[in-house]
C-alpha atoms as a PDB file:
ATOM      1  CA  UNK A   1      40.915  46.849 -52.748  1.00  0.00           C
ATOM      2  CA  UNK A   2      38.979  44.433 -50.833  1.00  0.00           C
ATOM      3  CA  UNK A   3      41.114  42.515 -48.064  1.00  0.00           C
ATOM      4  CA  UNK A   4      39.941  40.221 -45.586  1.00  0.00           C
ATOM      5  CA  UNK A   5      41.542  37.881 -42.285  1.00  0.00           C
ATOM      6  CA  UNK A   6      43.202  35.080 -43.405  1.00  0.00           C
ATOM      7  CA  UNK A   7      44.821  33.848 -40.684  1.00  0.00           C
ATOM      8  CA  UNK A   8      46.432  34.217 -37.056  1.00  0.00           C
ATOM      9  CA  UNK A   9      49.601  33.059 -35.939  1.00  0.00           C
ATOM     10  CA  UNK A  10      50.484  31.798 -32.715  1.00  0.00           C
ATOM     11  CA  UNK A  11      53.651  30.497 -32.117  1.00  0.00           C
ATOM     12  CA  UNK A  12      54.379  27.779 -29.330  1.00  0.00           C
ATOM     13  CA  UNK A  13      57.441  25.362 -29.009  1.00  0.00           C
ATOM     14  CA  UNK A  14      55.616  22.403 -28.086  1.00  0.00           C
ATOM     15  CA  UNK A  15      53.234  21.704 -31.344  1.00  0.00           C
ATOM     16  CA  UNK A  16      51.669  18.583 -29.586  1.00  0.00           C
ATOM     17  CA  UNK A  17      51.214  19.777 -26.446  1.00  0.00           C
ATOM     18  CA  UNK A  18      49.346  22.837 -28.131  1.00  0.00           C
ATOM     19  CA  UNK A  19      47.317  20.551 -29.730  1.00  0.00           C
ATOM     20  CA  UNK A  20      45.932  19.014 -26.827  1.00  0.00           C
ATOM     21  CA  UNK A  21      45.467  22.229 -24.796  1.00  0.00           C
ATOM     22  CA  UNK A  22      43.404  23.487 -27.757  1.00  0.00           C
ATOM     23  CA  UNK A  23      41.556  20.704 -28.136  1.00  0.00           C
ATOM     24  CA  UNK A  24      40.562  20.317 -24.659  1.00  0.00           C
ATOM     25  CA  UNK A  25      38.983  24.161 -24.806  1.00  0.00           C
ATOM     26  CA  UNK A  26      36.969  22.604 -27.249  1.00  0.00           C
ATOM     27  CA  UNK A  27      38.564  23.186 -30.155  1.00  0.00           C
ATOM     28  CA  UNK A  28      38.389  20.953 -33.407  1.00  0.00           C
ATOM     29  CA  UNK A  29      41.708  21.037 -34.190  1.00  0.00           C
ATOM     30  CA  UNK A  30      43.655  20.110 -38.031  1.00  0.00           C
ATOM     31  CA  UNK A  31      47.468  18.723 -38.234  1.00  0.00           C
ATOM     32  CA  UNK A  32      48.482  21.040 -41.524  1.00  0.00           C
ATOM     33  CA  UNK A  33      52.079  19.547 -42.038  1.00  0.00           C
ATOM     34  CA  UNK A  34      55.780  20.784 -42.824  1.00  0.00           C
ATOM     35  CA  UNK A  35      56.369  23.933 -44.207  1.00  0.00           C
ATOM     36  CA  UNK A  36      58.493  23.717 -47.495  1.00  0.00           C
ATOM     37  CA  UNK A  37      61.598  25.079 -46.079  1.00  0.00           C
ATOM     38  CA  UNK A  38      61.669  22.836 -43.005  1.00  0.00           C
ATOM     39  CA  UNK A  39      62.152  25.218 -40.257  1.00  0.00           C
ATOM     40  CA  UNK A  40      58.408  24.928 -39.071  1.00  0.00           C
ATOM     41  CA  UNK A  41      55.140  22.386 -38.602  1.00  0.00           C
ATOM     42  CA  UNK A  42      51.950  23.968 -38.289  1.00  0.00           C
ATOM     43  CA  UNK A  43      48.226  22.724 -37.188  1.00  0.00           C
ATOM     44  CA  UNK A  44      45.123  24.549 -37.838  1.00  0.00           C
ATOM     45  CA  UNK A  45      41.743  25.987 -36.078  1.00  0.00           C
ATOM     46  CA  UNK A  46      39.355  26.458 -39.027  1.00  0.00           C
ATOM     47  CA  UNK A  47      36.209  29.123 -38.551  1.00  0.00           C
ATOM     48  CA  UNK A  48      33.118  29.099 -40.208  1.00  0.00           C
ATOM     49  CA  UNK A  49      34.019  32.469 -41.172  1.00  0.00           C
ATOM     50  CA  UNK A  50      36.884  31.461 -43.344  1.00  0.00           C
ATOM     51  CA  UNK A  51      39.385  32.340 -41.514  1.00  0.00           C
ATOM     52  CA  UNK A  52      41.730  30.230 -39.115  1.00  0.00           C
ATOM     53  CA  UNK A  53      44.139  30.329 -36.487  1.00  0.00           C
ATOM     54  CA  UNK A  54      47.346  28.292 -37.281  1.00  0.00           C
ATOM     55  CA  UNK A  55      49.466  26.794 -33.953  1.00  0.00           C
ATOM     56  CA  UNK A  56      53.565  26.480 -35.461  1.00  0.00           C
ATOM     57  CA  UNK A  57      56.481  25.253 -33.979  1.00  0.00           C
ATOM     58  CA  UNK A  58      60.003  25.352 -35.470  1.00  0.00           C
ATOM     59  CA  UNK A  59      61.144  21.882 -36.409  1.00  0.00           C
ATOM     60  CA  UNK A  60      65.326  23.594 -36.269  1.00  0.00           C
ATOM     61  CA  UNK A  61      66.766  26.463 -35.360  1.00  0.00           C
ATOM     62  CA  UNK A  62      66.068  29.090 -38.251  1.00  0.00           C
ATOM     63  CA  UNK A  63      67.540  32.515 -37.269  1.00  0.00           C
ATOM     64  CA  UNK A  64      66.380  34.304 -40.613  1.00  0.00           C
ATOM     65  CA  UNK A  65      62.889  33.811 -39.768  1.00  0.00           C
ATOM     66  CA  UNK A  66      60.508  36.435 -38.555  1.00  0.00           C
ATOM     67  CA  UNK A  67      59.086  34.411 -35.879  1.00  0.00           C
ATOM     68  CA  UNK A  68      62.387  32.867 -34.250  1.00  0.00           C
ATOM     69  CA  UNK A  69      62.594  32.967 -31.017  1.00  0.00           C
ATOM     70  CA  UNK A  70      66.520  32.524 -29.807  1.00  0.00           C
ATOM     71  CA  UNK A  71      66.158  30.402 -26.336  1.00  0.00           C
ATOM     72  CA  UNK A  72      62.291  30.556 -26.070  1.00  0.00           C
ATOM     73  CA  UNK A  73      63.235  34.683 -24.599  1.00  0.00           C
ATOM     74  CA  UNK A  74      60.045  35.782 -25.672  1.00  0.00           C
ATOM     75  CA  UNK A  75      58.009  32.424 -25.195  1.00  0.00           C
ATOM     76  CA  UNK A  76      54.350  31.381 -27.207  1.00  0.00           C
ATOM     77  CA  UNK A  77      51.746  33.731 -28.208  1.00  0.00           C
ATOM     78  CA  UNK A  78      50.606  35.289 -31.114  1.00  0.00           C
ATOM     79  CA  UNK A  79      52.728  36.738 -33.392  1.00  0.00           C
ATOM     80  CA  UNK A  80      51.616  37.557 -36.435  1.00  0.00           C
ATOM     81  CA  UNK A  81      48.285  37.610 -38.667  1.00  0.00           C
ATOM     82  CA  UNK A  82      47.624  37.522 -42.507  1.00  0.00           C
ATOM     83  CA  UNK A  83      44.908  38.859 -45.036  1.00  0.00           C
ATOM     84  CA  UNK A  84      44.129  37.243 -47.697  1.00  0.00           C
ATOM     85  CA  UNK A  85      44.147  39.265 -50.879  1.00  0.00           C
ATOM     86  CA  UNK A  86      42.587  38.559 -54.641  1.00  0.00           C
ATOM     87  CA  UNK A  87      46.223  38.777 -55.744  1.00  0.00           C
ATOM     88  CA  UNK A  88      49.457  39.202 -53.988  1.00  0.00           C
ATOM     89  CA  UNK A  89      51.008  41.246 -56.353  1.00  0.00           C
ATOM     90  CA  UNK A  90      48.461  43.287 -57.296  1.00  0.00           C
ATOM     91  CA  UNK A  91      47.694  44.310 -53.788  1.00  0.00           C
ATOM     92  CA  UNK A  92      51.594  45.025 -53.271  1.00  0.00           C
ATOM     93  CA  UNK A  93      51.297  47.454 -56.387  1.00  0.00           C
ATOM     94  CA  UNK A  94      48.589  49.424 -55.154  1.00  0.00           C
ATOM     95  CA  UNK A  95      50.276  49.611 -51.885  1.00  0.00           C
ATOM     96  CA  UNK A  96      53.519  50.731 -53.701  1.00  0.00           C
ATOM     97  CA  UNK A  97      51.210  53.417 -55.107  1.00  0.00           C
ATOM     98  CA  UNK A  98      50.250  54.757 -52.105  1.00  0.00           C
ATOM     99  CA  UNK A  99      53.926  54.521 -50.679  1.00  0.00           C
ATOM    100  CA  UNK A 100      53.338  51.694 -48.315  1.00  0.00           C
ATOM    101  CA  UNK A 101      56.428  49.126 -49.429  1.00  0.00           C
ATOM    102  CA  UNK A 102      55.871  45.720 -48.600  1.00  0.00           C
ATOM    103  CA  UNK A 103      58.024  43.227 -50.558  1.00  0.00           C
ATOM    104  CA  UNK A 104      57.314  39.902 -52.836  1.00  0.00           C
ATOM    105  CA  UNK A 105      55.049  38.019 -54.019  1.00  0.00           C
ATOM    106  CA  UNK A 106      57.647  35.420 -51.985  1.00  0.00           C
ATOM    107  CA  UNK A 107      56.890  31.505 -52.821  1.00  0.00           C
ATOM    108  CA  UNK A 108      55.411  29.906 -49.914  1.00  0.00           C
ATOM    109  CA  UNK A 109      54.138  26.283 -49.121  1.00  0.00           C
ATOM    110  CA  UNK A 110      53.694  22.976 -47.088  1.00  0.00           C
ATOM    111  CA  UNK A 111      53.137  19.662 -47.773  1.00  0.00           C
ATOM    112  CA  UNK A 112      50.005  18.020 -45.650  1.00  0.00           C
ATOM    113  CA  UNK A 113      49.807  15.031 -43.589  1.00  0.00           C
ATOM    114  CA  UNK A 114      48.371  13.360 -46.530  1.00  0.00           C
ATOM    115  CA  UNK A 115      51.314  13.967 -49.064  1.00  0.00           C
ATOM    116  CA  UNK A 116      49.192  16.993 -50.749  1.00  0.00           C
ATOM    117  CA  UNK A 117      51.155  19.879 -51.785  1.00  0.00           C
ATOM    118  CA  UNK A 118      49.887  23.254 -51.184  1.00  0.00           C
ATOM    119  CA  UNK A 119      51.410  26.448 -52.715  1.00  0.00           C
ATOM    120  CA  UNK A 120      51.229  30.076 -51.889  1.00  0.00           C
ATOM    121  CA  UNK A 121      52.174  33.540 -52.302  1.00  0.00           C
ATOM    122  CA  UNK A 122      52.911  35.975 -49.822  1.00  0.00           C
ATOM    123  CA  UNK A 123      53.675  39.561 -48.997  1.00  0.00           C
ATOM    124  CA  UNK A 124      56.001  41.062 -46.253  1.00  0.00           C
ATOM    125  CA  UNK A 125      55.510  44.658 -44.936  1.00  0.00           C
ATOM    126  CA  UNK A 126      58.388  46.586 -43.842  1.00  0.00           C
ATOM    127  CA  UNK A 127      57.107  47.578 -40.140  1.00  0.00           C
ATOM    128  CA  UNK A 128      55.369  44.887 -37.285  1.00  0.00           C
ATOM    129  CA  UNK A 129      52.150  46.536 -37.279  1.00  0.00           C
ATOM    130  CA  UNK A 130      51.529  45.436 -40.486  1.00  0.00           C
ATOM    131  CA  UNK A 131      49.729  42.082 -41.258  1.00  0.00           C
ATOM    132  CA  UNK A 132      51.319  39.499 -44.307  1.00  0.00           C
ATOM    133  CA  UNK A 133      49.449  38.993 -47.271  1.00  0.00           C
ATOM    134  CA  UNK A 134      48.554  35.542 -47.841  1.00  0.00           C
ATOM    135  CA  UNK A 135      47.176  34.457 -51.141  1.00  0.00           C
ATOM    136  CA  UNK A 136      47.040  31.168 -52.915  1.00  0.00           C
ATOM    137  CA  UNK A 137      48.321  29.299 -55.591  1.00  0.00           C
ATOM    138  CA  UNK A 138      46.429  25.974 -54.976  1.00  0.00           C
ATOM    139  CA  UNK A 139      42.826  25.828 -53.838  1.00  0.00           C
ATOM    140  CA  UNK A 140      41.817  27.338 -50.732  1.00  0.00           C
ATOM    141  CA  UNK A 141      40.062  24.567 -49.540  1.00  0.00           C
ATOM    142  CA  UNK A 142      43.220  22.380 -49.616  1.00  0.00           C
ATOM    143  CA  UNK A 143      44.972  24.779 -47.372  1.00  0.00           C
ATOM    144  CA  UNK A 144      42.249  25.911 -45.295  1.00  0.00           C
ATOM    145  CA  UNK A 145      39.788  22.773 -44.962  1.00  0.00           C
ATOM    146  CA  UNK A 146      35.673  22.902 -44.930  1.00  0.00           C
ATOM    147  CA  UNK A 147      33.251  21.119 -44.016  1.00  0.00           C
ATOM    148  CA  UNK A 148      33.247  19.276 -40.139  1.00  0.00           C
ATOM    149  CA  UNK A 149      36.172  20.308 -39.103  1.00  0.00           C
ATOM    150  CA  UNK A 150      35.339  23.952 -38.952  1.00  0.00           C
ATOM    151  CA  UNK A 151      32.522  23.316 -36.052  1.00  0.00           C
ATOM    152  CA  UNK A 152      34.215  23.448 -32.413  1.00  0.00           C
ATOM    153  CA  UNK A 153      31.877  22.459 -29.320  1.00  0.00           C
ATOM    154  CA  UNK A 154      32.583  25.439 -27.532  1.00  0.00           C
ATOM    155  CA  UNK A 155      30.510  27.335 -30.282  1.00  0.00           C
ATOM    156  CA  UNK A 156      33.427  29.394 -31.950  1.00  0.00           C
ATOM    157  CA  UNK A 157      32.391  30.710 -35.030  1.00  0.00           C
ATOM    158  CA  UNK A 158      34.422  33.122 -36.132  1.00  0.00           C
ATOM    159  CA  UNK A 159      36.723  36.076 -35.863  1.00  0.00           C
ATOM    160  CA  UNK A 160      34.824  39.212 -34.136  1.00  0.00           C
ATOM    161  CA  UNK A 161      37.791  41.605 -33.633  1.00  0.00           C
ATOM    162  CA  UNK A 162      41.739  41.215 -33.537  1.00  0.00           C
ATOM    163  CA  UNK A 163      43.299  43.937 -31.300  1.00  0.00           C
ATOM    164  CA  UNK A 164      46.565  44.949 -32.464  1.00  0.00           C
ATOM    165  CA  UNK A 165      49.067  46.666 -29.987  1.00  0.00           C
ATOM    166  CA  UNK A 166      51.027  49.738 -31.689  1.00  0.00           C
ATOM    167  CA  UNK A 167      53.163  52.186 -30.524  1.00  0.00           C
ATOM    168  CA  UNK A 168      51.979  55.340 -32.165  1.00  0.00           C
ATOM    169  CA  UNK A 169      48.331  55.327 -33.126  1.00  0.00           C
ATOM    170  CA  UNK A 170      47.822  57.916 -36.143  1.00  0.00           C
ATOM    171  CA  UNK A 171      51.342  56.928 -37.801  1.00  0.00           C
ATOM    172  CA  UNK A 172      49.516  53.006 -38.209  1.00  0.00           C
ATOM    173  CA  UNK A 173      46.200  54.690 -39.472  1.00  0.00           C
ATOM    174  CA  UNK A 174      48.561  56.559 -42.102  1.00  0.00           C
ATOM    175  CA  UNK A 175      50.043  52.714 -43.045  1.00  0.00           C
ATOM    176  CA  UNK A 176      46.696  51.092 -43.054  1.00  0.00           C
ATOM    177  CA  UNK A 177      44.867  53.342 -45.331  1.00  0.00           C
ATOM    178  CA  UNK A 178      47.931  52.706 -48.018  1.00  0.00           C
ATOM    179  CA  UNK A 179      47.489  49.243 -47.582  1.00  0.00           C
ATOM    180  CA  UNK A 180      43.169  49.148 -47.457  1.00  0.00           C
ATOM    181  CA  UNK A 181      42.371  52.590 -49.127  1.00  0.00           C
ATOM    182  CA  UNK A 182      41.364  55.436 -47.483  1.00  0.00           C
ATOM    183  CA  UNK A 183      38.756  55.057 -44.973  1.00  0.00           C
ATOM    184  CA  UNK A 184      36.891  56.883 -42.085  1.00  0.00           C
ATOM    185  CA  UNK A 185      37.686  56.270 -38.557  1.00  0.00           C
ATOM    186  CA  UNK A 186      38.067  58.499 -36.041  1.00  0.00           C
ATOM    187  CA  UNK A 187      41.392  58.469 -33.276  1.00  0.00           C
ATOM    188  CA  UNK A 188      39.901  58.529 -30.183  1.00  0.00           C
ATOM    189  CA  UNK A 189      40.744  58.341 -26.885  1.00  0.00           C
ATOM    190  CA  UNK A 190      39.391  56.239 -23.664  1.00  0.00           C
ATOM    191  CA  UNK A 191      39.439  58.678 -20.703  1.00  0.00           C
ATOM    192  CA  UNK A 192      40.704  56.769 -17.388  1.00  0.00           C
ATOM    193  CA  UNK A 193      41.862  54.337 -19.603  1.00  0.00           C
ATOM    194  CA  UNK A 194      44.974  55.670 -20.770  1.00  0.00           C
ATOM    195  CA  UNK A 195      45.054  54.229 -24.093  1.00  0.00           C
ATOM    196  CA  UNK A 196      43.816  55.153 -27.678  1.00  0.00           C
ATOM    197  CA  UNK A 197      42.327  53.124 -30.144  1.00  0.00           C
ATOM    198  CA  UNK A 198      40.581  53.382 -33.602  1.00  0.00           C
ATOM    199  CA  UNK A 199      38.446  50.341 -34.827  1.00  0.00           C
ATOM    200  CA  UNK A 200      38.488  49.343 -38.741  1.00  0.00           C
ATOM    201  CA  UNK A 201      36.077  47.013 -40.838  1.00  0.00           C
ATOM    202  CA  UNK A 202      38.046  43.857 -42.032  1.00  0.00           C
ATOM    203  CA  UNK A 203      35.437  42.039 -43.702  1.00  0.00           C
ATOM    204  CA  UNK A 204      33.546  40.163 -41.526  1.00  0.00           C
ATOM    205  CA  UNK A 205      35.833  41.455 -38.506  1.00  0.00           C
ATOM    206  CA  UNK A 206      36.950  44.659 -36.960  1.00  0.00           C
ATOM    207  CA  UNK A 207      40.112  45.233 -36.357  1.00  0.00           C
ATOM    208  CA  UNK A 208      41.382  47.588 -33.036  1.00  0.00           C
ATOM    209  CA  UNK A 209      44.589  49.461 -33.269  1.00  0.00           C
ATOM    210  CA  UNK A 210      45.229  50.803 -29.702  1.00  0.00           C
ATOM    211  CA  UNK A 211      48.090  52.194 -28.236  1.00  0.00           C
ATOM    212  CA  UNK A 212      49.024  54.104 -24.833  1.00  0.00           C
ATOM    213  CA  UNK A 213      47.722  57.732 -24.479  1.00  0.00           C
ATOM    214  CA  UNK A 214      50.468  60.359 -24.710  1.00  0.00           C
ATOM    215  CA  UNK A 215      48.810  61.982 -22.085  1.00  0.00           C
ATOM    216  CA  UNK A 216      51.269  62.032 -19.629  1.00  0.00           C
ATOM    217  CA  UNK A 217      49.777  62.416 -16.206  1.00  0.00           C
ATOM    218  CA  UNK A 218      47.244  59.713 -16.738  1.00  0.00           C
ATOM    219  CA  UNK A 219      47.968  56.381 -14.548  1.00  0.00           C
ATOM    220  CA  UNK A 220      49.322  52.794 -16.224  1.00  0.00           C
ATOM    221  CA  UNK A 221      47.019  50.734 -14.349  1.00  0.00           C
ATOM    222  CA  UNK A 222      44.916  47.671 -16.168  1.00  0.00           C
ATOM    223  CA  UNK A 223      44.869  47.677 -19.786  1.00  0.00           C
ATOM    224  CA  UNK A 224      46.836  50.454 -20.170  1.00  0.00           C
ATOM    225  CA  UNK A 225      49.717  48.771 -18.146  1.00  0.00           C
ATOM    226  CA  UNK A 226      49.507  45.236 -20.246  1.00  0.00           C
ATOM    227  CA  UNK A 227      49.293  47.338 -23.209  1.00  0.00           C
ATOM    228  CA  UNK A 228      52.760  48.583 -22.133  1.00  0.00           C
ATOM    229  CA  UNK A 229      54.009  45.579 -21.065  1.00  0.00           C
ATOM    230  CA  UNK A 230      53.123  44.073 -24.134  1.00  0.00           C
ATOM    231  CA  UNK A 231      55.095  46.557 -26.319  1.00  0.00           C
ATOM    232  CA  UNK A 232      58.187  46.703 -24.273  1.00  0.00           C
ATOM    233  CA  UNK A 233      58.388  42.607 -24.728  1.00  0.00           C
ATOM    234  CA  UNK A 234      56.860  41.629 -27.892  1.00  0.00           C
ATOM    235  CA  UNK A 235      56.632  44.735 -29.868  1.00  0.00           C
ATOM    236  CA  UNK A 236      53.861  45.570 -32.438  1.00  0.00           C
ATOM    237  CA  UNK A 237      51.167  43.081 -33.227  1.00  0.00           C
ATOM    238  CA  UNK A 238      48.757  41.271 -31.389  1.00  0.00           C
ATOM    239  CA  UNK A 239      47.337  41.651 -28.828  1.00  0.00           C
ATOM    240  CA  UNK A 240      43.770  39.731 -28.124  1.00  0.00           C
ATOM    241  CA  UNK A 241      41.676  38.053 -30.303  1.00  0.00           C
ATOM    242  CA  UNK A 242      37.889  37.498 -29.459  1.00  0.00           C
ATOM    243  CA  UNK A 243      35.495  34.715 -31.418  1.00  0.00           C
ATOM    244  CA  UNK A 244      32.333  34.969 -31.542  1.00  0.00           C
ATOM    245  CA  UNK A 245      29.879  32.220 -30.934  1.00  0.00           C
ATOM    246  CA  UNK A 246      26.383  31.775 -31.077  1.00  0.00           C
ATOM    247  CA  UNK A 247      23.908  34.126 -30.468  1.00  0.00           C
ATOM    248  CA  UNK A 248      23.529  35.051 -26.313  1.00  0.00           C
ATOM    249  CA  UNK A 249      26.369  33.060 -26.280  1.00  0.00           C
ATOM    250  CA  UNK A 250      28.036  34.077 -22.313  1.00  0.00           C
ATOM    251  CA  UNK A 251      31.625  35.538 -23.025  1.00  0.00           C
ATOM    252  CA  UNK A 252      34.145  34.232 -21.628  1.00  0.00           C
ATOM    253  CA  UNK A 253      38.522  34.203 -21.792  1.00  0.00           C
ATOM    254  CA  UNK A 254      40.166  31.075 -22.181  1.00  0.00           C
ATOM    255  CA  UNK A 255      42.987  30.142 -19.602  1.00  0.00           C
ATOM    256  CA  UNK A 256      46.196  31.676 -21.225  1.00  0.00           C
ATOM    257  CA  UNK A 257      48.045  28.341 -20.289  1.00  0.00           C
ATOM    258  CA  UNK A 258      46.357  26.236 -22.595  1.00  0.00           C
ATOM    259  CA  UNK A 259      46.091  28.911 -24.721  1.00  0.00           C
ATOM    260  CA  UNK A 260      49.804  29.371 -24.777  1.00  0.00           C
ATOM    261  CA  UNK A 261      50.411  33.437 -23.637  1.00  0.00           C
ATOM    262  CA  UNK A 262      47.207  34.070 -26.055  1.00  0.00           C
ATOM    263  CA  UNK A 263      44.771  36.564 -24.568  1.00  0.00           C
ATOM    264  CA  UNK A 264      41.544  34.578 -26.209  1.00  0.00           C
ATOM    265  CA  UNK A 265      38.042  34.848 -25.566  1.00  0.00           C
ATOM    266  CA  UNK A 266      34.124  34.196 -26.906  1.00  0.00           C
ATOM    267  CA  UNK A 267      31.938  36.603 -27.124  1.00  0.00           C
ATOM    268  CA  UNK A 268      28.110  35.798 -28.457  1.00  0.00           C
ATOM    269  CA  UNK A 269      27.052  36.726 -31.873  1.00  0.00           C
ATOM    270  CA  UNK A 270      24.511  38.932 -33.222  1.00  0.00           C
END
């Protein structure tokens, strides 16, 4: 079943301030509006690719939802991403078949600056390495805009690769290939590295699971050591995300205080 990146989530408590920061890296940056249950207001960075990476903020204090953050302990960053599926429930079927248990299709929507109403369906898996489906109800193009607003001047284009941090490498393999169908990918390691990673096709994008090597004399310096770090304060989930801009395009990382705690970065197309 063919999936592909919707979206990436990074949460922040200022929404405005966020706004700004983004926009003065160059970003063209949407207001999307108040989520139907009230607890959160989102904006939006639309990609040429399709995909997007939505900025929210909690509008109240909403302990039952998966991205609270009681007293700002864990602060911004990302903290989640979705695929987008043909059909919610048909993609939580197949993934029932192949013992992977996410649950829904869960009603979902927001109501835009404009007054339009935008409905969705979504999916929640049962562990944090696991993305959220995503699928709509209403056009796409009402929730995710085209046109002008997807062009940024500092050449971001798209999605290249999402990094996900995990804790135990083949065990997320085993949950992916339930949720995507079996695939090919080698589990490899990065000597002097001490970390493991496997790299899946996501469409248009790759997507890196890595996680610490278990070999136990080798030194938690660099990557390795953030990777750790990472883990022991935010869990599962994301890590970095890198855009890709025009060809010969010179990579480079954002500064993670506009970006809000998000490790982001350009790297030039193909």
């Amino acid at each position: 079943m063919s999936l592909s990146l919707d979206h990436i989530v990074i949460r922040v408590q200022d929404l405005e301030q966020t706004i700004n920061h983004f926009s003065a890296l160059g970003f063209t940056v949407q207001r999307g509006g108040t989520h139907a249950d009230g607890a959160t207001h989102n904006a939006l960075i639309g990609f040429a690719d399709g995909s997007y990476v939505e900025l929210i903020a909690f509008l109240r204090d909403a302990p039952e939802h998966r991205w609270w953050d009681a007293g700002h302990r864990i602060g911004d960053g990302f903290v989640d991403f979705a695929l987008l599926p043909h059909s919610v429930a048909a993609t939580i079927v197949a993934a029932h078949g192949r013992g992977l248990r996410y649950d829904g299709p869960i009603a979902g929507g927001r109501v835009r600056p404009d007054g339009e109403r935008l409905e969705w369906q979504i999916g929640k898996p049962r562990s944090a390495d696991l993305p959220f489906l995503c699928g709509d109800l209403t056009p796409r193009h009402l929730r995710v805009a085209e046109g002008d607003v997807r062009h940024h001047a500092n050449g971001a284009r798209g999605v290249a690769n999402l990094t996900l941090a995990v804790h135990d490498l083949d065990a997320s393999l085993a949950r992916y290939r339930a949720l995507l169908g079996e695939f090919s990918v080698p589990r490899a390691p990065l000597p002097g590295y001490g970390i493991s990673f496997a790299i899946l096709p996501l469409g248009t994008t790759t997507l890196t699971l890595v996680s610490p090597s278990r070999t136990p004399h080798e030194p938690a310096a660099g990557l390795a050591s953030d990777l750790r770090d990472h883990l022991a304060t935010r869990g599962e989930g994301v890590f970095a995300v890198a855009l890709e801009t025009q060809a010969g395009g010179s990579p480079r990382e954002f500064a993670r205080e506009f970006t809000h705690g998000a490790t982001l970065e350009l790297v030039g197309g193909s």
